[in-house]
Protein backbone atom coordinates (compact mmCIF):
# COMPACT_ATOMS: atom_id res chain seq x y z
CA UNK A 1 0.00 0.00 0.00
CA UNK A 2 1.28 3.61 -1.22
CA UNK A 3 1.89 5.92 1.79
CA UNK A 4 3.52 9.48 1.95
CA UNK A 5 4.70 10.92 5.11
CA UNK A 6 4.47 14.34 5.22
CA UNK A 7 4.98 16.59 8.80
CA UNK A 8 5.67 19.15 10.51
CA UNK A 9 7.72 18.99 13.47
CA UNK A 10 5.02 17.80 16.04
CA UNK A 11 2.36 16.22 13.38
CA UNK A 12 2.21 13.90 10.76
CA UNK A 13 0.07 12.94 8.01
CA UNK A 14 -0.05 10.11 5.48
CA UNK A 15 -1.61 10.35 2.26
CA UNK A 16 -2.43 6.80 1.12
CA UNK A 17 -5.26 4.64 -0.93
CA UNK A 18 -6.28 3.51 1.83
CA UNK A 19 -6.44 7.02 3.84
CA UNK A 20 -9.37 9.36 3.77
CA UNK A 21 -8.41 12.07 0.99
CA UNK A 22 -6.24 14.64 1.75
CA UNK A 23 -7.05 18.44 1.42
CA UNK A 24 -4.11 20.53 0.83
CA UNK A 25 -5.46 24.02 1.32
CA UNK A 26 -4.34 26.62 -1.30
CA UNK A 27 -5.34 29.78 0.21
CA UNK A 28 -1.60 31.39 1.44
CA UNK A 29 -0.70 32.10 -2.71
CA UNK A 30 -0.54 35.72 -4.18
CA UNK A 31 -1.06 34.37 -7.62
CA UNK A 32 -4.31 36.28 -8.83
CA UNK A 33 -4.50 38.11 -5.25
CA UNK A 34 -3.41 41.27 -5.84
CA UNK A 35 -3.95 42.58 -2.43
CA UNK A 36 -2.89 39.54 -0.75
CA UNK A 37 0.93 40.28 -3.27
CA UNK A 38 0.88 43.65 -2.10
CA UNK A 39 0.58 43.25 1.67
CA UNK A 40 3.01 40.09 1.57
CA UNK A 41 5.46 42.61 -0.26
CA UNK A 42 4.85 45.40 2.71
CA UNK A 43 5.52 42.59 4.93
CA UNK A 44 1.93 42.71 6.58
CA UNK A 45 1.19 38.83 7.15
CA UNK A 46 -2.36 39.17 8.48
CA UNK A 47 -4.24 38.03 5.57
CA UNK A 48 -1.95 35.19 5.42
CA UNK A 49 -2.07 34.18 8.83
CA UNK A 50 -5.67 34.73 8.70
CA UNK A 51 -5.94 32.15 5.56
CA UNK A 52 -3.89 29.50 8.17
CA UNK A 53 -6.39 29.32 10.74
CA UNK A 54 -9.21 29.85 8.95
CA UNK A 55 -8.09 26.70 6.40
CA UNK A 56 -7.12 24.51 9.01
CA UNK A 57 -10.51 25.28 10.92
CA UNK A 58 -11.89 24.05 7.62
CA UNK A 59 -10.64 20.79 8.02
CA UNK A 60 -7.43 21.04 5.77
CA UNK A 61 -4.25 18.20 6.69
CA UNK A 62 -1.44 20.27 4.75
CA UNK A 63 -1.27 23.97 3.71
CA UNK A 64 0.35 25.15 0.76
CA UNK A 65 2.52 28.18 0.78
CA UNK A 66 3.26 30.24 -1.55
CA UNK A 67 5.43 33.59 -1.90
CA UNK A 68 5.65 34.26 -6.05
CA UNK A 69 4.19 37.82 -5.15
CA UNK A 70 6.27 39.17 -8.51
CA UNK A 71 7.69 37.93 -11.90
CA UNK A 72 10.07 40.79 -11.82
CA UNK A 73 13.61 39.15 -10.53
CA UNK A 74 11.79 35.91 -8.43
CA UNK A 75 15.02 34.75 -7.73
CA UNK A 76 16.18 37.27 -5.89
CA UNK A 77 12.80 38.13 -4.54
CA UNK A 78 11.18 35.07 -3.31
CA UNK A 79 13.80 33.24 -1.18
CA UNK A 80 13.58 35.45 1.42
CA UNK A 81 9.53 35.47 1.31
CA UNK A 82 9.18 32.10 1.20
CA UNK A 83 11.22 31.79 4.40
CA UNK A 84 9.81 34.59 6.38
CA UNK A 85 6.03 33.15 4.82
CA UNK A 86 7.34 29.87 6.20
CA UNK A 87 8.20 30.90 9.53
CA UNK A 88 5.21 32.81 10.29
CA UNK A 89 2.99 29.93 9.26
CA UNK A 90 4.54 27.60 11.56
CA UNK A 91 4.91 29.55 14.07
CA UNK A 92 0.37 29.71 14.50
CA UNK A 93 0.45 26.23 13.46
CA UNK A 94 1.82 22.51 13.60
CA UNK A 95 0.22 20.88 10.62
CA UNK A 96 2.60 19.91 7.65
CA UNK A 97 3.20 22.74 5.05
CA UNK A 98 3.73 22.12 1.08
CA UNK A 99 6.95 24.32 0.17
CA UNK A 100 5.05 25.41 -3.62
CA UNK A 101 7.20 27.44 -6.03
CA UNK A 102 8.31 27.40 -9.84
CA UNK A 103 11.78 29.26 -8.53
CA UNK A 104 14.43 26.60 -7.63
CA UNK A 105 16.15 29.42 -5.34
CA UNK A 106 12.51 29.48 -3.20
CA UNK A 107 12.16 25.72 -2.94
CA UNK A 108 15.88 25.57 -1.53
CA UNK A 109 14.84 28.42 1.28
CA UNK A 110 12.07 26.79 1.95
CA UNK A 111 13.48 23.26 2.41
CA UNK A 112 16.02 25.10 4.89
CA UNK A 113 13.30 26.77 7.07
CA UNK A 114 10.59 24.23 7.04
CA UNK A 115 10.05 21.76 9.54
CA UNK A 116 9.56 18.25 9.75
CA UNK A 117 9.20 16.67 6.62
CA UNK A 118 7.11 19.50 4.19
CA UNK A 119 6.26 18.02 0.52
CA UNK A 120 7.55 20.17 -2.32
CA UNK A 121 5.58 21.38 -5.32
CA UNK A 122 6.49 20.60 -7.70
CA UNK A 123 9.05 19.54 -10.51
CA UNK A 124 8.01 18.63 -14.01
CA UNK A 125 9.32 16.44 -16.72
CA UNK A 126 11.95 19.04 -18.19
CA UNK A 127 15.17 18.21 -18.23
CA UNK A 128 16.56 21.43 -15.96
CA UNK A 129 13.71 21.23 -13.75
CA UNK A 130 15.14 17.76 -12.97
CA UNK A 131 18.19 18.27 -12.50
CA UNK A 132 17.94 20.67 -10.12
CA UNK A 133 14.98 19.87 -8.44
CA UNK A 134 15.23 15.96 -7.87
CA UNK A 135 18.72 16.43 -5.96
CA UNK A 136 17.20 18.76 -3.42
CA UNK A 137 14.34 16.56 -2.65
CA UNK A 138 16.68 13.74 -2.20
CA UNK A 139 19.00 15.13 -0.10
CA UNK A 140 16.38 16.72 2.40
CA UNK A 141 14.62 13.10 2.18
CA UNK A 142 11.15 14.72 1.25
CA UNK A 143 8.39 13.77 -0.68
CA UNK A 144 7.56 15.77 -4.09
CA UNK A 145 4.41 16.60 -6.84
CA UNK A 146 5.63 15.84 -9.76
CA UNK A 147 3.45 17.68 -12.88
CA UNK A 148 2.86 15.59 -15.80
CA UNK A 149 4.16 18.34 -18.29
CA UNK A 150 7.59 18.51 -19.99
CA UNK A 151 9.40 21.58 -22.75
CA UNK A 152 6.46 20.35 -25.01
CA UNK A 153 3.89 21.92 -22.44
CA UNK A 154 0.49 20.10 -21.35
CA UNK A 155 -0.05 17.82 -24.11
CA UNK A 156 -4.30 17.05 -24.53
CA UNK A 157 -3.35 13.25 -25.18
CA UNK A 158 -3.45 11.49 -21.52
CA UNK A 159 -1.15 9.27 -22.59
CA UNK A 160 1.29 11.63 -23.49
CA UNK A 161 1.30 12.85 -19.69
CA UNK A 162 1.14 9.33 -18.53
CA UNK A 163 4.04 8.90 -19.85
CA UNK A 164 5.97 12.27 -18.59
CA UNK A 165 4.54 11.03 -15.17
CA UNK A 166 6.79 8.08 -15.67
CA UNK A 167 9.69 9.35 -16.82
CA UNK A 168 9.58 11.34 -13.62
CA UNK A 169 9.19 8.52 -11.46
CA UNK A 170 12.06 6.70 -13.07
CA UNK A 171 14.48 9.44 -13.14
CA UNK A 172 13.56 10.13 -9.51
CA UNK A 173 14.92 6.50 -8.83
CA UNK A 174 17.79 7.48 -9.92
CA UNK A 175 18.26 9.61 -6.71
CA UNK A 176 17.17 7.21 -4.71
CA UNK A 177 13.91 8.49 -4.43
CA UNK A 178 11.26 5.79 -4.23
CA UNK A 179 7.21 6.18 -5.36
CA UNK A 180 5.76 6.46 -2.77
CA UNK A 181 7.32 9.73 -2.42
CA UNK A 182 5.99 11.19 -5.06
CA UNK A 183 2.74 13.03 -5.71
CA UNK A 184 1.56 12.63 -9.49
CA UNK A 185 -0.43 16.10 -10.61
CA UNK A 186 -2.29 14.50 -13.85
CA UNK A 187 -2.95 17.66 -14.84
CA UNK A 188 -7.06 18.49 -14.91
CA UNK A 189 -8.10 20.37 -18.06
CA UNK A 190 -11.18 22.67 -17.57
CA UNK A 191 -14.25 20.72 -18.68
CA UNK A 192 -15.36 23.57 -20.68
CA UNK A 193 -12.88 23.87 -23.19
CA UNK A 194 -12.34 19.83 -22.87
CA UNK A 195 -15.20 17.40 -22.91
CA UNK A 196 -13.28 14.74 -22.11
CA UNK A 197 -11.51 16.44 -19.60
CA UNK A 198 -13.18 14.39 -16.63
CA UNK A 199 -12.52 11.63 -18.29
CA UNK A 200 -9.09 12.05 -19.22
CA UNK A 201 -7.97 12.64 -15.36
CA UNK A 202 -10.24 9.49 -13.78
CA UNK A 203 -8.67 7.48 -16.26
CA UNK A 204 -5.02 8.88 -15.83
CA UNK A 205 -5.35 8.82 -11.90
CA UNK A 206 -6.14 4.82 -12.51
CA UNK A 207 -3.59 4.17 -14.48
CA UNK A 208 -1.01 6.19 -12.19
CA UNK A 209 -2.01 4.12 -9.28
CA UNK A 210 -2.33 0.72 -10.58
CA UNK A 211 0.72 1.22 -12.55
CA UNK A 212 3.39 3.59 -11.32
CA UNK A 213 2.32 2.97 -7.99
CA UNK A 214 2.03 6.64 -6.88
CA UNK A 215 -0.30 8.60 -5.16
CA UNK A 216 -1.73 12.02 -6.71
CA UNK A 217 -3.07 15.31 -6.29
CA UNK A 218 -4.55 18.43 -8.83
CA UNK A 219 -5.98 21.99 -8.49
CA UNK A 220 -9.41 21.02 -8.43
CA UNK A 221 -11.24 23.81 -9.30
CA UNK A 222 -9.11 23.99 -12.50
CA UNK A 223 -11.78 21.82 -13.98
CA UNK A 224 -14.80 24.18 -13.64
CA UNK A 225 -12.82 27.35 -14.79
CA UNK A 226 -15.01 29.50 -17.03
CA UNK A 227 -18.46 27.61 -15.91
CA UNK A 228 -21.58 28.61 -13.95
CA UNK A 229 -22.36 27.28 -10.66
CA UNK A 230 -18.49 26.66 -10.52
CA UNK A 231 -18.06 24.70 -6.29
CA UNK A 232 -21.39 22.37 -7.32
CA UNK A 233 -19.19 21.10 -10.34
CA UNK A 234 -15.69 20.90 -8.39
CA UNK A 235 -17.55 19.90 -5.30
CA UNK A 236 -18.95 16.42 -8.39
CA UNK A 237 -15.57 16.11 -9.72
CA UNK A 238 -13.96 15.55 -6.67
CA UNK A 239 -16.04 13.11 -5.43
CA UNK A 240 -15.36 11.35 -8.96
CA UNK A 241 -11.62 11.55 -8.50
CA UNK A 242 -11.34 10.12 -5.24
CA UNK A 243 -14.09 7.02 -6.33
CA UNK A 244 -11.20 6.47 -9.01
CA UNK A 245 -8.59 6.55 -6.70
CA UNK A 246 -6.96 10.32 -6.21
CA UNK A 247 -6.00 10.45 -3.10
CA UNK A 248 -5.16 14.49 -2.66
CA UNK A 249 -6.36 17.99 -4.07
CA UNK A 250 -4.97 21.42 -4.07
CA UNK A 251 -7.86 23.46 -3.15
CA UNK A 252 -9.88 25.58 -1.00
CA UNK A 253 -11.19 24.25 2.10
CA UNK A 254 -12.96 27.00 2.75
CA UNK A 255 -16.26 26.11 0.07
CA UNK A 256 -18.75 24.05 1.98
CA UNK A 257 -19.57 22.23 -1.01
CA UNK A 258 -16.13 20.88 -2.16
CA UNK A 259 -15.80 19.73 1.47
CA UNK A 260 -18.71 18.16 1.40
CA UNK A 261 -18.23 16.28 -1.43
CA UNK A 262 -14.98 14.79 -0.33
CA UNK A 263 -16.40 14.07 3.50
CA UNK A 264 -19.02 11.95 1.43
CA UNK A 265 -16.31 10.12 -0.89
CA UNK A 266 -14.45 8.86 2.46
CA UNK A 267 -17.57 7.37 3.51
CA UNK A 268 -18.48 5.65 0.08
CA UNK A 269 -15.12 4.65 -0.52
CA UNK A 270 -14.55 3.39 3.09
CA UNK A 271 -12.14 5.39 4.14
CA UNK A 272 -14.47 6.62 7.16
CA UNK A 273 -14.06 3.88 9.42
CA UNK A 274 -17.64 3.43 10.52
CA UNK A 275 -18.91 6.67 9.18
CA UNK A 276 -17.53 8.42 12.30
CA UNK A 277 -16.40 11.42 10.37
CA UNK A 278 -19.28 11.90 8.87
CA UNK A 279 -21.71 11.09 12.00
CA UNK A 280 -19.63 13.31 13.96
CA UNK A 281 -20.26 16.35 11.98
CA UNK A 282 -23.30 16.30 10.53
CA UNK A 283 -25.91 14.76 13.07
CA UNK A 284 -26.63 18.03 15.13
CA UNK A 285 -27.12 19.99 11.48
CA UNK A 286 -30.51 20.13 10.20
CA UNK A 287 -31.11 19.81 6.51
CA UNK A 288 -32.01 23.08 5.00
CA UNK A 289 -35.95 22.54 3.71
CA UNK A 290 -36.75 21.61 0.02
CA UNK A 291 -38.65 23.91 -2.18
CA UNK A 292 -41.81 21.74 -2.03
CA UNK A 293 -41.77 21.55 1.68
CA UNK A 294 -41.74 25.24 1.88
CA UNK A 295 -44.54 25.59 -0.70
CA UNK A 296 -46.15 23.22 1.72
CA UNK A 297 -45.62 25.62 4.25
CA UNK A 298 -43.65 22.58 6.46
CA UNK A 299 -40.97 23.99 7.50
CA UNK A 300 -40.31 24.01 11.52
CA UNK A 301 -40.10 27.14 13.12
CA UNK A 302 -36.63 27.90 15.21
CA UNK A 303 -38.14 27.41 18.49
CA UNK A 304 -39.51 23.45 17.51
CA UNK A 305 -36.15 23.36 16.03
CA UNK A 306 -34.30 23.78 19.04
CA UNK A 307 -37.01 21.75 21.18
CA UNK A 308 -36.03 18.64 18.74
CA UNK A 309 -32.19 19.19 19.27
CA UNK A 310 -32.55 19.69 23.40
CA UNK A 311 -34.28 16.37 23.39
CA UNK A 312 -32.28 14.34 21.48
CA UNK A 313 -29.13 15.98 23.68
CA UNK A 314 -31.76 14.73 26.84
CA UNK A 315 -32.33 10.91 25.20
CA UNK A 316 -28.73 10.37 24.67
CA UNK A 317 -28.26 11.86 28.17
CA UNK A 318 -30.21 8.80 29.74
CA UNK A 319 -29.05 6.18 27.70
């Protein structure tokens, strides 16, 4: 069975087929946050910090950091983010962190300031990103997300990025670094542009497991970009990806729905020993009323509400 350790330096987590899914929250990134770029620039944190404990309230097992606030010299500018990013972050919280940056110079800060063992995102299947990538997460002994493109870009045939996934896997043997410390990212096409695009990535994510072996992960809500009613349709395709055996997601914890979703693939797919999960947060909530039962003119007042919940609290009281 495929595990990955990831931790911080008082907590770990294992993302595994047999492990309820894991949420990576994606919330600390400037990328498209304009105000969130210019306040981690100023060096005001509060946002950031603010995204921490509000993601891990959510219910998220690893949280992704970020610190590619510019394009203008990211070499020279991110480094020292990421760190300082880093060591805020752990210093509210003890859950592991994902060190996430295209800059080599950033990924190498942030495998020097992060605790425990962090899991790196990402490297892909070009040649320099190898090379330089692959050493580092060898010699800190962590576990990586490896991205299924290559100098061709994201090719539309799955089988194309099946087989970049591979030649990932095997040149990361070549470090010493063994599957189950790697993360495939199959790379999820939005649905709008691509029909197939569901299919492509339920397909890919069963061939990547029964195959290479690996575990994997995506940015979920890549798949509804561009279409109405956008967390119903990421909240459905994660539930999809998980029945077919993805075992991780970048995205936000923070949408009910997607949450949802994934709380109810654990139980389906048994990874909610006895439901527990799922009992344990959801049996005080009452369902919101249907349409018809408010044309009916059915729907409990507050006061019966809370008369039903005290005496359910009294029943399990005397039992």
């Amino acid at each position: 069975m495929t595990h990955t350790l990831v931790a911080s330096a008082t907590r770990e987590h294992i993302i595994g087929f047999d492990k309820p899914f894991t949420v990576i929250g994606e919330r600390i990134n400037p990328t498209g946050r304009k105000k969130l770029a210019a306040e981690m620039q100023a060096g005001n944190f509060e946002t950031v910090i603010k995204d921490a404990l509000a993601q891990i309230a959510a219910g998220a097992h690893i949280l992704d950091v970020n610190a590619g606030v510019t394009a203008v010299n990211p070499n020279e500018t991110e480094p020292p983010l990421m760190r300082q990013t880093l060591e805020i972050v752990q210093s509210i919280c003890d859950i592991p962190l994902c060190i996430d940056s295209s800059v080599t110079s950033a990924l190498k800060m942030g495998l020097e300031t992060a605790k425990g063992r962090p899991l790196v995102n990402s490297v892909t299947g070009e040649e320099e990103k190898l090379e330089a990538i692959l050493p580092l997460v060898a010699k800190y002994n962590v576990a990586v997300v490896a991205i299924s493109n290559d100098e061709t870009g994201i090719s539309e045939d799955p089988d194309v990025r099946f087989a970049v996934a591979k030649k990932i896997v095997e040149r990361a043997a070549d470090y010493g670094i063994k599957p189950h410390d790697i993360v495939v990212d199959p790379l999820v096409m939005p649905i709008g542009a691509m029909g197939t695009a569901g299919q492509q990535v339920f397909r890919l994510v069963r061939r990547l497991r029964e195959e290479l072996k690996v575990n994997t992960t995506c940015g979920a809500s890549n798949v509804s970009f561009g279409m109405p009613n956008r967390r119903a349709l990421t909240g459905y395709f994660l539930a999809m990806a998980a029945s077919h055996g993805m075992t991780s997601a970048i995205m936000n914890p923070l949408h009910d729905e997607d949450m949802h979703a994934i709380f109810g693939a654990n139980v389906l797919n048994g990874t909610d020993r006895n439901c527990k999960f799922w009992t344990n947060k959801f049996r005080e909530m009452t369902a919101a009323p249907s349409a018809a039962a408010q044309a009916a003119g059915e729907i409990s007042s507050n006061e019966d509400i809370e008369a039903r919940r005290k005496a359910r609290e009294e029943r399990r009281r005397r039992s």
